[in-house]
PDB file of N, CA and C in Angstrom:
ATOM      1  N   UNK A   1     -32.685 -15.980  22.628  1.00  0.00           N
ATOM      2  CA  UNK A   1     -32.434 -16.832  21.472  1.00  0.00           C
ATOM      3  C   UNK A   1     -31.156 -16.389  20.777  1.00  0.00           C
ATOM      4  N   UNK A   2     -30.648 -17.157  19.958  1.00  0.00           N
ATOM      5  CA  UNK A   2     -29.325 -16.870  19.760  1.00  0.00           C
ATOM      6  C   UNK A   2     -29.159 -16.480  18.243  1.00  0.00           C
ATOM      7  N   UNK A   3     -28.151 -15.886  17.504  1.00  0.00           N
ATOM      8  CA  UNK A   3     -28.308 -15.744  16.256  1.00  0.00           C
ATOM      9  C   UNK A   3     -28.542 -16.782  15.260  1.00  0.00           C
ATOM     10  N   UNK A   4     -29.133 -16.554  14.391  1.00  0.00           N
ATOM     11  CA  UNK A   4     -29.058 -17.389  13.023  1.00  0.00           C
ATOM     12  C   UNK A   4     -28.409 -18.234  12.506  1.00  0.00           C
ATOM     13  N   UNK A   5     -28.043 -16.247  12.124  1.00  0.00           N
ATOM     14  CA  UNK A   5     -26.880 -16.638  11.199  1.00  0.00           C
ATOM     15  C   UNK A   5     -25.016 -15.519  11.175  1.00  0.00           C
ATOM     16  N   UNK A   6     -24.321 -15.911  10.819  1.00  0.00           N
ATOM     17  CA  UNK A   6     -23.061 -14.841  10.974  1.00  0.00           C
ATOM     18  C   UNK A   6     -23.319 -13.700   9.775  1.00  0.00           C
ATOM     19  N   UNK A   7     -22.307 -12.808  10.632  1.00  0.00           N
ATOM     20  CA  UNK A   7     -22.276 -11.280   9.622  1.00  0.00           C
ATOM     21  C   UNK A   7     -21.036 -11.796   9.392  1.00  0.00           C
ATOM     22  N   UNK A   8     -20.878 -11.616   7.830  1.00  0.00           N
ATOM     23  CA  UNK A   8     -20.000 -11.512   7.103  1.00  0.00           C
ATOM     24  C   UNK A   8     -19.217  -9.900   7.605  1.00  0.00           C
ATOM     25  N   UNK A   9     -17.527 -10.686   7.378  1.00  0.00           N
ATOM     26  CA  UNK A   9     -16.571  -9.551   7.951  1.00  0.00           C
ATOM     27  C   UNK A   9     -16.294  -8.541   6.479  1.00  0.00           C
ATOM     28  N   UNK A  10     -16.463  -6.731   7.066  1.00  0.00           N
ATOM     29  CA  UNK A  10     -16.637  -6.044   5.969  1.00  0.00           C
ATOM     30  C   UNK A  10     -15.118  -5.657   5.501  1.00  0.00           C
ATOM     31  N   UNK A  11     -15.321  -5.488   4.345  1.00  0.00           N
ATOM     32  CA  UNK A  11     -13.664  -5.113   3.761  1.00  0.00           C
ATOM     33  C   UNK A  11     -12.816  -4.417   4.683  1.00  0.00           C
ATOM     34  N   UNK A  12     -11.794  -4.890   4.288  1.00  0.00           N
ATOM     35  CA  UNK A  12     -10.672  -4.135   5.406  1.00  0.00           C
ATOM     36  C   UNK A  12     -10.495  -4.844   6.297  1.00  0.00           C
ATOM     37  N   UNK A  13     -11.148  -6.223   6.793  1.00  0.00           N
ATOM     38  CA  UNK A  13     -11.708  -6.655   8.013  1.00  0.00           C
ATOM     39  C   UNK A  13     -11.012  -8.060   7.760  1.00  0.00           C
ATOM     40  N   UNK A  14     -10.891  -8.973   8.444  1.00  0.00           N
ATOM     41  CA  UNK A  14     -10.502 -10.143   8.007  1.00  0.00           C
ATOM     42  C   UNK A  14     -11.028 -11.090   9.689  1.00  0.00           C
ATOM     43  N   UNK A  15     -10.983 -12.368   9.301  1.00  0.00           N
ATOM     44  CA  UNK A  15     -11.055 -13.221  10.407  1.00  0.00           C
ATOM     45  C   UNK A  15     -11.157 -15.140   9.780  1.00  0.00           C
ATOM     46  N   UNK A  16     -10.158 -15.251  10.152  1.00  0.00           N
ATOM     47  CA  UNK A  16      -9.390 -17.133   9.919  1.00  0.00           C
ATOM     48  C   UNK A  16      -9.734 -18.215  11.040  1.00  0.00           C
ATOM     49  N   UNK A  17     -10.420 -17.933  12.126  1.00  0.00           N
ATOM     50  CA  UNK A  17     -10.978 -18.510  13.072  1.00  0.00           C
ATOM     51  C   UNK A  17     -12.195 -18.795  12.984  1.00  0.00           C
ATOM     52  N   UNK A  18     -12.903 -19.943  13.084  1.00  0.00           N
ATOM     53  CA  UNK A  18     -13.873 -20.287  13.442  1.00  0.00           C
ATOM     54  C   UNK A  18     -14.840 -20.223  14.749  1.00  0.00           C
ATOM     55  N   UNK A  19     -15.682 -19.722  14.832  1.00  0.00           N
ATOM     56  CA  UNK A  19     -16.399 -19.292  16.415  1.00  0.00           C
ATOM     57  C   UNK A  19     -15.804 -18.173  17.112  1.00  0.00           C
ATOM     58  N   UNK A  20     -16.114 -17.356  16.225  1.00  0.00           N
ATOM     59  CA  UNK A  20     -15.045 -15.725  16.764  1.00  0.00           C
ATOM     60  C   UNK A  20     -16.082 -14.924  17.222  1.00  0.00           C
ATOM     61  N   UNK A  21     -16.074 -13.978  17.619  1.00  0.00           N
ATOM     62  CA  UNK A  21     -17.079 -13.067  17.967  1.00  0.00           C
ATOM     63  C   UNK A  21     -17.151 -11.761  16.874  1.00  0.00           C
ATOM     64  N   UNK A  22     -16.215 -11.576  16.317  1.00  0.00           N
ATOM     65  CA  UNK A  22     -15.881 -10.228  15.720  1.00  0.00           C
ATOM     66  C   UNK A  22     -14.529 -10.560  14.453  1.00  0.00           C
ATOM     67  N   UNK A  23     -14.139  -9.415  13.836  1.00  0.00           N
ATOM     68  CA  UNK A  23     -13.460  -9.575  12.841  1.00  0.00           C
ATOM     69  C   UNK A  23     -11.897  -8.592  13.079  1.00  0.00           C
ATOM     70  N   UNK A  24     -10.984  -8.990  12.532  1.00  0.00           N
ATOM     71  CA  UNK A  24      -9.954  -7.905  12.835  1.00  0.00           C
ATOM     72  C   UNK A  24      -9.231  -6.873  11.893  1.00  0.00           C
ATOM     73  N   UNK A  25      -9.087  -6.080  11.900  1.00  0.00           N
ATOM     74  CA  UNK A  25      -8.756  -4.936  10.709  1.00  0.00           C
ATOM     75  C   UNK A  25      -7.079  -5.568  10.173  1.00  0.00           C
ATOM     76  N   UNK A  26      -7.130  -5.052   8.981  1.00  0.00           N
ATOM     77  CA  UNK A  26      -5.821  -5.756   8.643  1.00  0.00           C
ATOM     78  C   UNK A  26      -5.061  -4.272   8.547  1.00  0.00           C
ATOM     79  N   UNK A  27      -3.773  -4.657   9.001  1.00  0.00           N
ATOM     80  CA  UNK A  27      -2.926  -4.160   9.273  1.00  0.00           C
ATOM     81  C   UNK A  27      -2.215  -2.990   8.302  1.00  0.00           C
ATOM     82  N   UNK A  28      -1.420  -2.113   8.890  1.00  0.00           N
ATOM     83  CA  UNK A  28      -1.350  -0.986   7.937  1.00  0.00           C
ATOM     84  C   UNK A  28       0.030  -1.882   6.569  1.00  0.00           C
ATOM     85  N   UNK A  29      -0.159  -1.483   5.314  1.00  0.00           N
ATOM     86  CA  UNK A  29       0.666  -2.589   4.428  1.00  0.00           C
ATOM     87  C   UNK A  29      -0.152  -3.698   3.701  1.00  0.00           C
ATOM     88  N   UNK A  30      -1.235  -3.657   4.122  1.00  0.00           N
ATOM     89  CA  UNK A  30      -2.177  -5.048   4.161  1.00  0.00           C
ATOM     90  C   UNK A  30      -3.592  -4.354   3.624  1.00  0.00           C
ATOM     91  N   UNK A  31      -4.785  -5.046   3.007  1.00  0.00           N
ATOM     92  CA  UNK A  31      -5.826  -4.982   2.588  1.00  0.00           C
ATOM     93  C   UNK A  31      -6.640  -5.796   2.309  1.00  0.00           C
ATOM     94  N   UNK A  32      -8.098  -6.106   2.760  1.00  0.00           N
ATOM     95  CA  UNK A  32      -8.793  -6.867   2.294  1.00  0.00           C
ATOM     96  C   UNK A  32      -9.818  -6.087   1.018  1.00  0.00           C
ATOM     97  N   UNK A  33     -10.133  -6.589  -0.013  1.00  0.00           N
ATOM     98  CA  UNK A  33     -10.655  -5.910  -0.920  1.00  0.00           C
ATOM     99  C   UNK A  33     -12.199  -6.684  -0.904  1.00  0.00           C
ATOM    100  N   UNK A  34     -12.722  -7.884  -0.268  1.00  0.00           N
ATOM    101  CA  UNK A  34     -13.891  -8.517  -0.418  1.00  0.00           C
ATOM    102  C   UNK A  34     -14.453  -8.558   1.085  1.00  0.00           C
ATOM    103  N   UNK A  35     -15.656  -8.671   0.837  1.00  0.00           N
ATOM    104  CA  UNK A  35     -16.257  -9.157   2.238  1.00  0.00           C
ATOM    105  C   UNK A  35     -16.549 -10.697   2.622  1.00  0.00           C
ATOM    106  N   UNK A  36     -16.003 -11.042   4.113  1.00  0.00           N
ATOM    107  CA  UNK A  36     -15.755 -12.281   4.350  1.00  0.00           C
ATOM    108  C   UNK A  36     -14.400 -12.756   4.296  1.00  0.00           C
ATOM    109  N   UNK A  37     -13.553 -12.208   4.045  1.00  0.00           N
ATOM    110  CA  UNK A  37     -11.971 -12.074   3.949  1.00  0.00           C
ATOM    111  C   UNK A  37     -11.592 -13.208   5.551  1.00  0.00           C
ATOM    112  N   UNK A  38     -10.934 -14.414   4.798  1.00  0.00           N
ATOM    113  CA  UNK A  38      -9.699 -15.015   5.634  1.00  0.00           C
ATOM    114  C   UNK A  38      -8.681 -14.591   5.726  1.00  0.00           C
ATOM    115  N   UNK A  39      -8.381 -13.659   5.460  1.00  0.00           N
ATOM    116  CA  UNK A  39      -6.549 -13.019   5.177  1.00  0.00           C
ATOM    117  C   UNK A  39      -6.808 -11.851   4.497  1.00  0.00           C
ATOM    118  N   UNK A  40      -5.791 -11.341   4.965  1.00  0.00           N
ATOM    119  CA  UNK A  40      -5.443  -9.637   4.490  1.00  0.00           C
ATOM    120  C   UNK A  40      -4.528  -9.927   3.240  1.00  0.00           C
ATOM    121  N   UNK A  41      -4.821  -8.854   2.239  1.00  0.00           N
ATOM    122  CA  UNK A  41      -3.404  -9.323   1.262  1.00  0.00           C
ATOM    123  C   UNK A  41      -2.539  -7.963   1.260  1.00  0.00           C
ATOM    124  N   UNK A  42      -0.981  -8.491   1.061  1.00  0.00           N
ATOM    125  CA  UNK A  42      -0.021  -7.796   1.169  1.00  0.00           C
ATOM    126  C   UNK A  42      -0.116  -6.283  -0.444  1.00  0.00           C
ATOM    127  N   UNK A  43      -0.193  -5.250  -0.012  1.00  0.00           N
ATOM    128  CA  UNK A  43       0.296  -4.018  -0.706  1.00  0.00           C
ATOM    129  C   UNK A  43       1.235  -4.604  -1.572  1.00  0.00           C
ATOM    130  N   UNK A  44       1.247  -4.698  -3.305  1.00  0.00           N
ATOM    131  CA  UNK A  44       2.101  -4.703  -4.220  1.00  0.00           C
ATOM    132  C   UNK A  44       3.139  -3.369  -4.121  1.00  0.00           C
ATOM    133  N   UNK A  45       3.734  -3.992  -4.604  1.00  0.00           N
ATOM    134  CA  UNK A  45       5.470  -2.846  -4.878  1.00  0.00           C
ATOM    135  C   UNK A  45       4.690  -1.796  -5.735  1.00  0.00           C
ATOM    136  N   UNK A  46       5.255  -0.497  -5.564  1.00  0.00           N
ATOM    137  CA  UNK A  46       4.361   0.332  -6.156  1.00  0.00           C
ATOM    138  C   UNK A  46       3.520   1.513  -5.346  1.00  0.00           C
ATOM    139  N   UNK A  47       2.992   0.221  -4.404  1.00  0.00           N
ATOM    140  CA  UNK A  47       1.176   1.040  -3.594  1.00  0.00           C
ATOM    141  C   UNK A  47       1.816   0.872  -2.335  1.00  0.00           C
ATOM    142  N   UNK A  48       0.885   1.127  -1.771  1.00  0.00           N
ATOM    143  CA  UNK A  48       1.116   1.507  -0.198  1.00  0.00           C
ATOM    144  C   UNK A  48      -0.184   1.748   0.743  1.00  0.00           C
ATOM    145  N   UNK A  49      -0.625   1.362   2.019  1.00  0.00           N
ATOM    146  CA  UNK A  49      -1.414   2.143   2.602  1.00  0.00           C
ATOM    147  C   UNK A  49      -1.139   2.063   4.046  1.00  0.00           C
ATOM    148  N   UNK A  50      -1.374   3.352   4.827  1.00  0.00           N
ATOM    149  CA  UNK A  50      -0.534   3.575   6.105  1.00  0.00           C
ATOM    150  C   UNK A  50      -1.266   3.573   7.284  1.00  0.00           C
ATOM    151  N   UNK A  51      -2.821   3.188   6.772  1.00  0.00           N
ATOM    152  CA  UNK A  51      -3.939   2.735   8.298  1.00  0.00           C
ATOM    153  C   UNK A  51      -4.341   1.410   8.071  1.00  0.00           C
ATOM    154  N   UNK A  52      -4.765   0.476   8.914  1.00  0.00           N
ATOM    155  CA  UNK A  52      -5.403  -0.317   9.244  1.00  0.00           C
ATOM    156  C   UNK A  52      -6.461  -0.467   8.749  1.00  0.00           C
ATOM    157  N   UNK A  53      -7.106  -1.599   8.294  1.00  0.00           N
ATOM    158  CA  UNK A  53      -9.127  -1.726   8.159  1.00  0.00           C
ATOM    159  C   UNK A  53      -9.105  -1.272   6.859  1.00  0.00           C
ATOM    160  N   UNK A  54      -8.192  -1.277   5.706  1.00  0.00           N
ATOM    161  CA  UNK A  54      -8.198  -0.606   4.494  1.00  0.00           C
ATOM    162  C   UNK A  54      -8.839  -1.700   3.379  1.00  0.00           C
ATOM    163  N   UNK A  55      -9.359  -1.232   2.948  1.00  0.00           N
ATOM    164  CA  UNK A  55      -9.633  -2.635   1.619  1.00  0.00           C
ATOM    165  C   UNK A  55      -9.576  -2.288   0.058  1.00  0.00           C
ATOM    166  N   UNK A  56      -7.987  -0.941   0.039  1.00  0.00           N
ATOM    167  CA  UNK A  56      -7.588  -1.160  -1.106  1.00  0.00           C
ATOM    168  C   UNK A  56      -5.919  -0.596  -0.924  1.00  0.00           C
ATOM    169  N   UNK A  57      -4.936  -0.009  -1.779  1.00  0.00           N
ATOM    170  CA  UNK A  57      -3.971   0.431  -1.570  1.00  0.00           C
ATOM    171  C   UNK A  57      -3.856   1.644  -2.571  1.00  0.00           C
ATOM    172  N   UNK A  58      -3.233   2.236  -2.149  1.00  0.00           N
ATOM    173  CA  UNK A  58      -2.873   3.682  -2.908  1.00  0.00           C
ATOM    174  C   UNK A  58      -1.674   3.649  -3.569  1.00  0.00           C
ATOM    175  N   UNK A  59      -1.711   4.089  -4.864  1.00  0.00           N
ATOM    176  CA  UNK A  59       0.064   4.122  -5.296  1.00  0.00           C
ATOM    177  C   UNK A  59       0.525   5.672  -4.860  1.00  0.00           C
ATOM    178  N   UNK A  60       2.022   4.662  -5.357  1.00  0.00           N
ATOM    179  CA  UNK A  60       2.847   5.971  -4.488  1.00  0.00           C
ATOM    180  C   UNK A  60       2.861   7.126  -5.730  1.00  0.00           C
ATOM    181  N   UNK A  61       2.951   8.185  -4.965  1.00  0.00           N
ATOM    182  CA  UNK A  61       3.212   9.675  -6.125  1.00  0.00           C
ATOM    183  C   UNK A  61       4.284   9.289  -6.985  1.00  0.00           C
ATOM    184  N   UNK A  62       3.906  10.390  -7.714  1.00  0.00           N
ATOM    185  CA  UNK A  62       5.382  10.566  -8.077  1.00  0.00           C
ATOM    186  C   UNK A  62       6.431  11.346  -7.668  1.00  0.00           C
ATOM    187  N   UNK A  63       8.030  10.974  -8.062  1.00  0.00           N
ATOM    188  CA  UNK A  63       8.853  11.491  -6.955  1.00  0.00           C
ATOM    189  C   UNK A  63       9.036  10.745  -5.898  1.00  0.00           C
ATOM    190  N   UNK A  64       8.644   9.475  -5.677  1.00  0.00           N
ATOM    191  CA  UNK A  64       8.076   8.423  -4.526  1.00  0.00           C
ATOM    192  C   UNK A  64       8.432   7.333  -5.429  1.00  0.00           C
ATOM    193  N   UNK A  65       8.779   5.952  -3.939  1.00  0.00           N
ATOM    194  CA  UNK A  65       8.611   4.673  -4.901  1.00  0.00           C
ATOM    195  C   UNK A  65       8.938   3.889  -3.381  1.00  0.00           C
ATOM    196  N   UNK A  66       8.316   2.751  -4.086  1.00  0.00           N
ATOM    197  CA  UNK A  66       8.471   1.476  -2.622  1.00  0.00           C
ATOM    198  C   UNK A  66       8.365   0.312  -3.743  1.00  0.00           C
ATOM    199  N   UNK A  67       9.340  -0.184  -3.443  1.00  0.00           N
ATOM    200  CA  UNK A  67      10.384  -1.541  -4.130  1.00  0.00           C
ATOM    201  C   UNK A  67       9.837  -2.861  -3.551  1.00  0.00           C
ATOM    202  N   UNK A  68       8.687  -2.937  -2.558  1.00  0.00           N
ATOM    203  CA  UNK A  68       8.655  -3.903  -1.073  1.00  0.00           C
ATOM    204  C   UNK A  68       7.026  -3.876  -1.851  1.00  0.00           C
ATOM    205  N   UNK A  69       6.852  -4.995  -1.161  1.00  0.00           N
ATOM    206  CA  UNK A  69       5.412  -5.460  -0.840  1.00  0.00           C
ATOM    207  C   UNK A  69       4.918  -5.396   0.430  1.00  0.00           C
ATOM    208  N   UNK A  70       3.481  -5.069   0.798  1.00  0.00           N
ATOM    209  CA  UNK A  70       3.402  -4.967   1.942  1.00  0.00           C
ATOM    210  C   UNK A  70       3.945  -3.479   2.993  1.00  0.00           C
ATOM    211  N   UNK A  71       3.739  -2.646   2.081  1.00  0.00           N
ATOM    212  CA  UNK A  71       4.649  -1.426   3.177  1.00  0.00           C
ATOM    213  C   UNK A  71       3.649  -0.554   3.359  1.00  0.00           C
ATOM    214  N   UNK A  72       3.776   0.382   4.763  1.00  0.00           N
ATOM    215  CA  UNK A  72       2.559   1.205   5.067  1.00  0.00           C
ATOM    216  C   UNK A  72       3.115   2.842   4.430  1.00  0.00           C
ATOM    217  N   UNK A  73       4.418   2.643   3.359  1.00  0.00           N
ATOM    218  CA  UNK A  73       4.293   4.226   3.015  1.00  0.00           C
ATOM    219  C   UNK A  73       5.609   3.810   1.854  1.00  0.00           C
ATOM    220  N   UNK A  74       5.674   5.238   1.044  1.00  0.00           N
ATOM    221  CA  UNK A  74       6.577   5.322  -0.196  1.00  0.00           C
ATOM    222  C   UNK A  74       7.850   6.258   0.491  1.00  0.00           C
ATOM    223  N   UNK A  75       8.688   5.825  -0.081  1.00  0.00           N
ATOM    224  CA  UNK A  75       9.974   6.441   0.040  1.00  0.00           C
ATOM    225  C   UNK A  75      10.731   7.344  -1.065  1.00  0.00           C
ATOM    226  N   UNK A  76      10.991   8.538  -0.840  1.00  0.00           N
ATOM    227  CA  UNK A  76      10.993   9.805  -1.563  1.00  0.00           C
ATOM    228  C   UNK A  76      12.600   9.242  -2.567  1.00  0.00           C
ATOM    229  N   UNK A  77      12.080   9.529  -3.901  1.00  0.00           N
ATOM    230  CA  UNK A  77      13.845   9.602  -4.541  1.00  0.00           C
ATOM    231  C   UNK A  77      14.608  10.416  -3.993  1.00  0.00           C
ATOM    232  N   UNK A  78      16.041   9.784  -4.139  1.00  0.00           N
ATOM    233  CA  UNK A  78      17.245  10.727  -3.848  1.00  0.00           C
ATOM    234  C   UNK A  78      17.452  11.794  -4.733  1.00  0.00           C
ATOM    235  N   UNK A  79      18.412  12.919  -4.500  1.00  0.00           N
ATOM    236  CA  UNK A  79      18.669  13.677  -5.626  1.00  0.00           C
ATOM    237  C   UNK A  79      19.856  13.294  -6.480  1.00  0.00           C
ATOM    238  N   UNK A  80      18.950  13.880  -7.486  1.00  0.00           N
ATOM    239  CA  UNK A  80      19.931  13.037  -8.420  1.00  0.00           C
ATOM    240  C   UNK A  80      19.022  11.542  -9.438  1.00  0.00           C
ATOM    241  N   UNK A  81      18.122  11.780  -8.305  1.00  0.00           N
ATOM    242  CA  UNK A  81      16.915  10.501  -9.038  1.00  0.00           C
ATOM    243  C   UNK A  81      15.831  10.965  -9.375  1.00  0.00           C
ATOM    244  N   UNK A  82      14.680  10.485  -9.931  1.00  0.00           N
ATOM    245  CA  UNK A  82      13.395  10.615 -10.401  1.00  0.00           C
ATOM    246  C   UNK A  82      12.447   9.626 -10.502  1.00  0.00           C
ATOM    247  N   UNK A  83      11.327  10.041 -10.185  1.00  0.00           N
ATOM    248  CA  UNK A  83      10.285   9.014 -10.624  1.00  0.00           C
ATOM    249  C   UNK A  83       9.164  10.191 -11.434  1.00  0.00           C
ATOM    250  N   UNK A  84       8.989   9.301 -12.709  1.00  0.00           N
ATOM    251  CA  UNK A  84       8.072  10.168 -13.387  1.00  0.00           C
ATOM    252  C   UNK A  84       6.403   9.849 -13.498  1.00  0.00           C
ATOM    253  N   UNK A  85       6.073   8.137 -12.548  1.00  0.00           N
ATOM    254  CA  UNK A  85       5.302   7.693 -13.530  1.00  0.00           C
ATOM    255  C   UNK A  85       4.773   7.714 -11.842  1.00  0.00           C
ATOM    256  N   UNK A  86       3.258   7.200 -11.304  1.00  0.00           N
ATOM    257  CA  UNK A  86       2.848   6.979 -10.075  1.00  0.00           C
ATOM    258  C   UNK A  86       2.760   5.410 -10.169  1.00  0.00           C
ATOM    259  N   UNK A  87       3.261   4.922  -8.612  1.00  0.00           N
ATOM    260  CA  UNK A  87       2.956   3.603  -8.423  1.00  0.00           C
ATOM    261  C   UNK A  87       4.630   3.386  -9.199  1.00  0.00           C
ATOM    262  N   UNK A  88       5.420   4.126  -8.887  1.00  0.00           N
ATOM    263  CA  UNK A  88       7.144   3.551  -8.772  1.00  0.00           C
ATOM    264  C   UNK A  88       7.520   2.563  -7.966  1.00  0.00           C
ATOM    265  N   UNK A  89       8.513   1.622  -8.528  1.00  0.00           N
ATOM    266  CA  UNK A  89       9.254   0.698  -7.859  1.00  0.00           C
ATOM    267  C   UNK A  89      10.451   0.701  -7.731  1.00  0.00           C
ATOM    268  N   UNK A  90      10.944   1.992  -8.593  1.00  0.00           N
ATOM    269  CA  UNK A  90      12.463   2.154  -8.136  1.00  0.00           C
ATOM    270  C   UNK A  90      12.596   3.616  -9.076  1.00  0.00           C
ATOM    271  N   UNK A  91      13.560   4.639  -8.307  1.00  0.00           N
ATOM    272  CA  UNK A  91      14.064   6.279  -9.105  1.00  0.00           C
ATOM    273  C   UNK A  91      14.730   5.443 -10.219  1.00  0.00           C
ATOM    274  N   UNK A  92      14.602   6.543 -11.630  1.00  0.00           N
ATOM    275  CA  UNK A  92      15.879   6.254 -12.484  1.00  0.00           C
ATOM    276  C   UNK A  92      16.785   7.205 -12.242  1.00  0.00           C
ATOM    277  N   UNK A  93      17.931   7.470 -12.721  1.00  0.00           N
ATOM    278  CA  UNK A  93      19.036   8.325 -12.550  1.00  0.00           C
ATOM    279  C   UNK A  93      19.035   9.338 -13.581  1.00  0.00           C
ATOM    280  N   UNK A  94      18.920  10.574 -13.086  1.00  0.00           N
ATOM    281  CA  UNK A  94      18.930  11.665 -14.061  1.00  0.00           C
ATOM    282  C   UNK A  94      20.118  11.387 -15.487  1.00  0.00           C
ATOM    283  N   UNK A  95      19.535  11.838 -16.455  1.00  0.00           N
ATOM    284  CA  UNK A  95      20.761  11.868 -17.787  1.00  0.00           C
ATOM    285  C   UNK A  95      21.831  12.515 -17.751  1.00  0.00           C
ATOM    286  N   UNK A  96      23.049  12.268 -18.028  1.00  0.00           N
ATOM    287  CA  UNK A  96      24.086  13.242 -18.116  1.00  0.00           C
ATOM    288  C   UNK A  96      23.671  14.288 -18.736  1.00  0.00           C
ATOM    289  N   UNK A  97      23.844  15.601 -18.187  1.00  0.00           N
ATOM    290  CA  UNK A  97      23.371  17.245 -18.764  1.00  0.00           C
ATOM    291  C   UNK A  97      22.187  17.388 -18.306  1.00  0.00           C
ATOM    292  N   UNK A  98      21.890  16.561 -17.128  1.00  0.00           N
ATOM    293  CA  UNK A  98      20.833  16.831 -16.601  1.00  0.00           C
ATOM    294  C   UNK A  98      20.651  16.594 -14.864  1.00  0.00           C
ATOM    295  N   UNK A  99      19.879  17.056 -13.761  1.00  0.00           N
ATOM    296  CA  UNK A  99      20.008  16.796 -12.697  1.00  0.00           C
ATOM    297  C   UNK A  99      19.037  17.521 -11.778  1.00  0.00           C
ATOM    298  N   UNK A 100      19.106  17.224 -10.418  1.00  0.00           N
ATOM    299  CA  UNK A 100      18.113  17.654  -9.888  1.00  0.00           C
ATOM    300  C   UNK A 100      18.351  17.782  -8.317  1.00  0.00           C
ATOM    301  N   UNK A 101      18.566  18.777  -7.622  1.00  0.00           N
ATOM    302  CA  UNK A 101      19.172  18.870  -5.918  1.00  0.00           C
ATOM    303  C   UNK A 101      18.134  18.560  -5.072  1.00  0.00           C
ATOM    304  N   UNK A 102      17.213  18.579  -5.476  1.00  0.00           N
ATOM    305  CA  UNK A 102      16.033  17.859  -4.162  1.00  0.00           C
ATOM    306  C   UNK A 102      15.626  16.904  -3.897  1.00  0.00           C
ATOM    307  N   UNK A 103      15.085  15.960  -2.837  1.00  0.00           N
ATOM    308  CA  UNK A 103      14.715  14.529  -2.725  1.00  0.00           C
ATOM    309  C   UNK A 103      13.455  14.366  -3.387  1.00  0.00           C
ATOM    310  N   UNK A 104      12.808  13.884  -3.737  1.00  0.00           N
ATOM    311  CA  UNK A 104      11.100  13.402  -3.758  1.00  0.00           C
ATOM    312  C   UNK A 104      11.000  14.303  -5.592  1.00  0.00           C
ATOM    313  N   UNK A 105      11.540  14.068  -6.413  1.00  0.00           N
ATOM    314  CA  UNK A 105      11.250  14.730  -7.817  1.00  0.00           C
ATOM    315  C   UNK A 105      11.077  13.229  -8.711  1.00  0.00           C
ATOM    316  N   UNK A 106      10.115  14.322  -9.635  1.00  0.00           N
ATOM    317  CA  UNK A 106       9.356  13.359 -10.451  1.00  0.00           C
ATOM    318  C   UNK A 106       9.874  13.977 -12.254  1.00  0.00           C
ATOM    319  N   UNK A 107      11.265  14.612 -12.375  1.00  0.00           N
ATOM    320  CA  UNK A 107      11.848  15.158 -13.300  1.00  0.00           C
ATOM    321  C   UNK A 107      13.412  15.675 -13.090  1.00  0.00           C
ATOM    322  N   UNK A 108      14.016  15.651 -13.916  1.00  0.00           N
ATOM    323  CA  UNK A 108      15.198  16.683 -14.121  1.00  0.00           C
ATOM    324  C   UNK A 108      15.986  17.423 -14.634  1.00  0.00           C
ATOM    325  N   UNK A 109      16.352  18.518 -14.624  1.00  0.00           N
ATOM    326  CA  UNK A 109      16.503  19.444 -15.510  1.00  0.00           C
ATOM    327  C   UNK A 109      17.876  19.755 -16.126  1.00  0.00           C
TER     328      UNK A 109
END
């Protein structure tokens, strides 16, 4: 005898086809946050997540920032830049009388 009824696809999971057998993990950049998901949604500027089957996003550290939607990772400030706050979208530039020689800082001195 045949099933019922369908299993709902679990977070992280997505499927847009009708008469599928199974569900597909959404992609690293991507997240489903509900169960039953037609579509993965794209990582806001800010967050990030770098596996598959995820059904939320992580912000980036600080010292870190990703400007993009949709990305599977954060990109470290230059020196000379900063991010102070988590979930950056762009370094600011150290103050004159102030500075900093390493990549990935979240201050400067």
């Amino acid at each position: 005898s045949g099933k019922s009824t369908c299993t709902e696809c679990e977070r992280g999971k997505f499927q847009n086809d009708a008469g599928k057998a199974d569900c597909s993990s959404c992609k690293a950049g991507k997240y489903a946050d509900d169960v039953a998901s037609t579509e993965c949604d794209a990582c806001v500027a800010g967050k990030y997540n770098s596996n598959s089957g995820k059904s939320t996003c992580t912000e980036c550290e600080r010292g870190k920032f990703q400007n993009d939607a949709g990305k599977a990772d954060c990109s470290s400030c230059k020196a000379g830049k900063y991010a102070d706050d988590v979930a950056s979208t762009e370094c600011d530039a150290c103050v004159a009388g102030k500075y900093n020689s390493n990549s990935g800082k979240s201050t400067c001195t």
